[in-house]
Protein backbone atom coordinates (compact mmCIF):
# COMPACT_ATOMS: atom_id res chain seq x y z
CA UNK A 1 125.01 93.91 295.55
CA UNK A 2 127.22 95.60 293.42
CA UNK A 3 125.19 96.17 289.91
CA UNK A 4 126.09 97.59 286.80
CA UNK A 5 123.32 99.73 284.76
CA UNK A 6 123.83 99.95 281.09
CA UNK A 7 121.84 100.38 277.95
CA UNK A 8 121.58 102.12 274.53
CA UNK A 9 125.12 100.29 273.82
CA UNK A 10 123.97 100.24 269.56
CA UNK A 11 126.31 97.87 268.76
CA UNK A 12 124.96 97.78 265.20
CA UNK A 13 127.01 101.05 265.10
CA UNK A 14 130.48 99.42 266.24
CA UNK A 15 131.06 97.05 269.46
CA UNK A 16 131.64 98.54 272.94
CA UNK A 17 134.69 97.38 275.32
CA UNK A 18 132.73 97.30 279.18
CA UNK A 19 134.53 95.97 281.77
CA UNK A 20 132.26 93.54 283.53
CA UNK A 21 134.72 92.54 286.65
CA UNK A 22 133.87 93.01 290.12
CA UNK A 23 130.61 93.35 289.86
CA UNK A 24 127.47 90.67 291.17
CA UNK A 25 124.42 91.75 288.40
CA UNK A 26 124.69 92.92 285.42
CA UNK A 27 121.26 95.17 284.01
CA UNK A 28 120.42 95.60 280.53
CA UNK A 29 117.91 97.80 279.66
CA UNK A 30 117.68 97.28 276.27
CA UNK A 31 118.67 98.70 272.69
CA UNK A 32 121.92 96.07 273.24
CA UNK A 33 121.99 95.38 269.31
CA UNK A 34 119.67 94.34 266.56
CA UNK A 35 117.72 90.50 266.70
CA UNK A 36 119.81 88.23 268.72
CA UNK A 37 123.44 89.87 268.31
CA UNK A 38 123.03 91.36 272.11
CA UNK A 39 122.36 87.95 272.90
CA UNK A 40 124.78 86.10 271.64
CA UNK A 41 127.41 88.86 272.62
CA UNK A 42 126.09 88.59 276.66
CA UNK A 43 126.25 84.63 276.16
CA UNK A 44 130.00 85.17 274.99
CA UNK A 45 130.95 88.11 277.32
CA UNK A 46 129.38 87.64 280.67
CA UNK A 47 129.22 83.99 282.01
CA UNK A 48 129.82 84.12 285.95
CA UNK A 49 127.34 86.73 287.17
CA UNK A 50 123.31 86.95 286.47
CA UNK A 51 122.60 89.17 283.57
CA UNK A 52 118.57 91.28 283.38
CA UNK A 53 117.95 92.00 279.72
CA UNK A 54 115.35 93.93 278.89
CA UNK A 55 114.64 94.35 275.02
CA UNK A 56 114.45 97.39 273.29
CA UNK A 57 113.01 98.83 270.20
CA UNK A 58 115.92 98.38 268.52
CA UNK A 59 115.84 94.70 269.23
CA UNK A 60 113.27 94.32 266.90
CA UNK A 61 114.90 96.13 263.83
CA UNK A 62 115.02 93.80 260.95
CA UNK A 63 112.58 91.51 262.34
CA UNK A 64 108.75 91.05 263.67
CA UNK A 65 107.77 91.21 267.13
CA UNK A 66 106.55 88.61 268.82
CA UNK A 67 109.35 86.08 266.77
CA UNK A 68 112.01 88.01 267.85
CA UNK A 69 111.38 87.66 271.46
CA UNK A 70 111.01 84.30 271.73
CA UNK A 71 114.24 83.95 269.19
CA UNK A 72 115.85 85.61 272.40
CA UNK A 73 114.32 84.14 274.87
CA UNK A 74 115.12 80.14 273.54
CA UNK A 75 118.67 81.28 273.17
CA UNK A 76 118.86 82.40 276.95
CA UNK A 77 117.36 79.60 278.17
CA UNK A 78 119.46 77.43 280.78
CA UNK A 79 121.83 80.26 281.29
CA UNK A 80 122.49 82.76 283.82
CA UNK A 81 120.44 85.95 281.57
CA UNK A 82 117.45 86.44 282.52
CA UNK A 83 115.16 88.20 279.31
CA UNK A 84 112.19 90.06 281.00
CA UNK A 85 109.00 91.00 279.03
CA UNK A 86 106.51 91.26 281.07
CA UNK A 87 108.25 88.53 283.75
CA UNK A 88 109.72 89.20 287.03
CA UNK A 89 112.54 87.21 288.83
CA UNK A 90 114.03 87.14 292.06
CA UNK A 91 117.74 87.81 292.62
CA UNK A 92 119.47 88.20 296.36
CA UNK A 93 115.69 88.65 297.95
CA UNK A 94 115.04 91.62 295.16
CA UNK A 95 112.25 91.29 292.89
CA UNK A 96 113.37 92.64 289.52
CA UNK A 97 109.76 93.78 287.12
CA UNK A 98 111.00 93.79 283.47
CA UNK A 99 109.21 94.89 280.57
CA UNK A 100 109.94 97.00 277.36
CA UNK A 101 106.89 99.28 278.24
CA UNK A 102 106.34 100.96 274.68
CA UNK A 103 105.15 104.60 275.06
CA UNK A 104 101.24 105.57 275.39
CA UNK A 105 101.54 108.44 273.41
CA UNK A 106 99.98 110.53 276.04
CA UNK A 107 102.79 112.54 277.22
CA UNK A 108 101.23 116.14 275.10
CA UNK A 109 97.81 114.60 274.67
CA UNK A 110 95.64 113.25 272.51
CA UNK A 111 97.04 110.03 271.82
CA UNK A 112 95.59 109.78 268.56
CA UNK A 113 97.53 112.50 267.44
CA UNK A 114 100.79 112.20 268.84
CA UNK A 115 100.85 108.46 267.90
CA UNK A 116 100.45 109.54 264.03
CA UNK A 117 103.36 111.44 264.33
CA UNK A 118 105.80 109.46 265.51
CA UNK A 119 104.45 106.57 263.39
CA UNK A 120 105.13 109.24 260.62
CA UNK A 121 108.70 109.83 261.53
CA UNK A 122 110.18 106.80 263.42
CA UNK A 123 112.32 104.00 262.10
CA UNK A 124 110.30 101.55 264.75
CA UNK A 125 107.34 101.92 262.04
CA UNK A 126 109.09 100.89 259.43
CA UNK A 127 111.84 98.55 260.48
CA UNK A 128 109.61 96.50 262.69
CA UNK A 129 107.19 93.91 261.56
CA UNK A 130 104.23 92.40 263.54
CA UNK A 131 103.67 88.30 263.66
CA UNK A 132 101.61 86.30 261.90
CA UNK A 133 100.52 88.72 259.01
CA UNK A 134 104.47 90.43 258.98
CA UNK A 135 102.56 93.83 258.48
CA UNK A 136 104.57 97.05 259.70
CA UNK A 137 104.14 97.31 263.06
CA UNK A 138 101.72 101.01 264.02
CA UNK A 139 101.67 103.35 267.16
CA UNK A 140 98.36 101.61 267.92
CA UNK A 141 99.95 98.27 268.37
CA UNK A 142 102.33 99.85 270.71
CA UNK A 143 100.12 102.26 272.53
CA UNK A 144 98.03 98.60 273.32
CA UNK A 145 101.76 97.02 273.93
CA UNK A 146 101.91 99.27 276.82
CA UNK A 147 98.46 99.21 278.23
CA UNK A 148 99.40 95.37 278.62
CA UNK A 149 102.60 95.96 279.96
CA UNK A 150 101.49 98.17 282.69
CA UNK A 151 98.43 95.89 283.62
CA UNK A 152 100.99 92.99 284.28
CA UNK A 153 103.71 95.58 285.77
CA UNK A 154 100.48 96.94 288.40
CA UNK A 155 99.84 92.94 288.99
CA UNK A 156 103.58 91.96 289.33
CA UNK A 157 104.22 94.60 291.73
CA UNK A 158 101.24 94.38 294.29
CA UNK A 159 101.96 90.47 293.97
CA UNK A 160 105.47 90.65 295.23
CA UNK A 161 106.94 88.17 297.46
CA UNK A 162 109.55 90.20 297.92
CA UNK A 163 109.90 94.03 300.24
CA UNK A 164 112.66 95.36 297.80
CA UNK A 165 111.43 95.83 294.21
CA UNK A 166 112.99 97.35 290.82
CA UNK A 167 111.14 98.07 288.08
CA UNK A 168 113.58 98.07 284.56
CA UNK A 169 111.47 99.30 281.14
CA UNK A 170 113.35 100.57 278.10
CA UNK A 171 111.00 103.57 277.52
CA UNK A 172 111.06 105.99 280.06
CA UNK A 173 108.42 106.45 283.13
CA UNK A 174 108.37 110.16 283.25
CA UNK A 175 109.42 113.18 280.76
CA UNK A 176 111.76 114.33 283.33
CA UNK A 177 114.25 111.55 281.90
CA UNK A 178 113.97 114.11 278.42
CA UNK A 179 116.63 116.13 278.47
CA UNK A 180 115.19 120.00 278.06
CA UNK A 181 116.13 120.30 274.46
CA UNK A 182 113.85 117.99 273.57
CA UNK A 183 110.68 118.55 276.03
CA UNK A 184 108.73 120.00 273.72
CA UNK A 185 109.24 118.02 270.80
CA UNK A 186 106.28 116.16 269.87
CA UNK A 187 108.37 112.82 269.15
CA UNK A 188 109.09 112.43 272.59
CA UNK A 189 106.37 110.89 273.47
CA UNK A 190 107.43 108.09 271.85
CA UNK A 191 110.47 108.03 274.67
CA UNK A 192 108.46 108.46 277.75
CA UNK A 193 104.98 108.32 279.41
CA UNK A 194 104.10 110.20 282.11
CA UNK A 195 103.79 106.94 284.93
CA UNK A 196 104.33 109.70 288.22
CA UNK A 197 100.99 108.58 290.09
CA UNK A 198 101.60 104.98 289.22
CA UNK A 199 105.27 105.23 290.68
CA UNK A 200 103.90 107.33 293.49
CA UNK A 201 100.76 104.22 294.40
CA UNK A 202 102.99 101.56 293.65
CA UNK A 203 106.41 102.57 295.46
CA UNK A 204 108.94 100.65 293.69
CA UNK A 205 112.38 100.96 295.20
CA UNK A 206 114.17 101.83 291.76
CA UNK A 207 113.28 102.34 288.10
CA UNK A 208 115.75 101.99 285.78
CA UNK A 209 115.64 102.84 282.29
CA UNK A 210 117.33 103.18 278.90
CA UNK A 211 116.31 104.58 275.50
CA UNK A 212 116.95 108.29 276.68
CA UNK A 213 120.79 108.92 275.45
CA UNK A 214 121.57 110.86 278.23
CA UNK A 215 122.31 109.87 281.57
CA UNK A 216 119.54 110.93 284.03
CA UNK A 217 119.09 110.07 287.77
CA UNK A 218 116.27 111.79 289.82
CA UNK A 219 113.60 110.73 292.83
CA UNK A 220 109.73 110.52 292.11
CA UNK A 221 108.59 110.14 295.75
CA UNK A 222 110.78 106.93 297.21
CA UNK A 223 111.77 105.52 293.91
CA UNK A 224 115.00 106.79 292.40
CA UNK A 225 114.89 106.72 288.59
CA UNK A 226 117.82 105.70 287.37
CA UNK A 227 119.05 105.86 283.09
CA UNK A 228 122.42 105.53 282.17
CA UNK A 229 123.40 104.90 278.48
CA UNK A 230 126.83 104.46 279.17
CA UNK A 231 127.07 101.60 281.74
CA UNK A 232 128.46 102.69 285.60
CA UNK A 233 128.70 100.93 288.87
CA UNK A 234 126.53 100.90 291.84
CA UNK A 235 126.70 99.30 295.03
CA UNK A 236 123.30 100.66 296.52
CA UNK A 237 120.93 97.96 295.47
């Protein structure tokens, strides 16, 4: 099945010209445009080939989370893209696990700690609201975001129906995906948890990822870990 892998497109920041011909799948993982552009420009652009979109935290900018997701999610309803948040689907006998996956702030430590500072210094805290009260959305809404995510991803996976499996987040699964400049920056744990034992247990055949900015591609036992900002095609699914 020859699948295209892109993310991180920011179209907020100018529109991107992908060719999206001979190819059978088409992956989002996330950060696609702000509130239901990246929607509306898949439901415009890509029409005769499933689409996987995975929201990121860009997604949410200028709105409230849960809202915005199911904004998205009514709009790709009875179409061929398929929005995953915490939801699987099955494509050519492939079970594809989708979920943002928001960071646990554990990556350096204390949680507690690390979560203050990026709540300190990131746009997510400030741009993104949280339904019904519309407060600003903290780091300890997303650290529990995550802890949900990866008790439905441990479910979804040992549930499969299916032997292949891909698991797509928009935060990354291990800090390997940081490029070394940034490894020891303390705001980095806001772009990847370490998830190496679960991705050892669990087995999936790929992860694929976005948010990083920088193309990355790398094993973790079996699964190959796979981010590429820029969109490139693969046959090897």
């Amino acid at each position: 099945m020859r699948t295209q892998i892109i993310s991180d497109l920011h179209q907020e920041f100018g529109m991107s010209l992908l060719d999206f011909n001979d190819i059978d799948l088409l992956i989002v993982a996330g950060d696609l445009n702000l509130g239901i552009k990246g929607i509306e420009w898949l439901k415009a652009n890509v029409k005769d080939i499933p689409v996987i979109y995975i929201l990121g935290n860009h997604e949410y900018y200028r709105g409230s989370y849960p809202k915005t997701l199911y904004k998205i999610e009514t709009l790709a309803e009875n179409t061929n893209i398929h929005v995953l948040e915490n939801k699987s689907v099955i494509i050519n006998d492939i079970t594809f696990h989708g979920t943002t996956l928001w960071t646990n702030f554990e990556l350096y430590g204390n949680p507690r700690v690390y979560g203050s500072m990026c709540q300190s210094r990131m746009n997510d805290y400030r741009l993104i609201r949280l339904d019904p009260s519309y407060s600003k959305l903290r780091s300890i809404d997303t650290y529990n975001m995550h802890y949900n995510a990866m008790k439905w991803l441990e479910n979804s996976l040992k549930e499969s129906a299916t032997d292949k499996n891909i698991v797509i987040t928009h935060h990354a699964p291990s800090i390997k995906s940081i490029p070394e400049k940034f490894r020891q920056d303390a705001i980095s744990s806001a772009y990847a948890s370490d998830l190496e034992s679960f991705i050892l247990e669990h087995k999936p055949n790929y992860w694929i990822h976005g948010h990083i900015h920088q193309p990355a591609e790398y094993m973790i036992g079996d699964t190959k870990i796979i981010c590429n900002p820029h969109g490139y095609i693969s046959d090897k699914l």
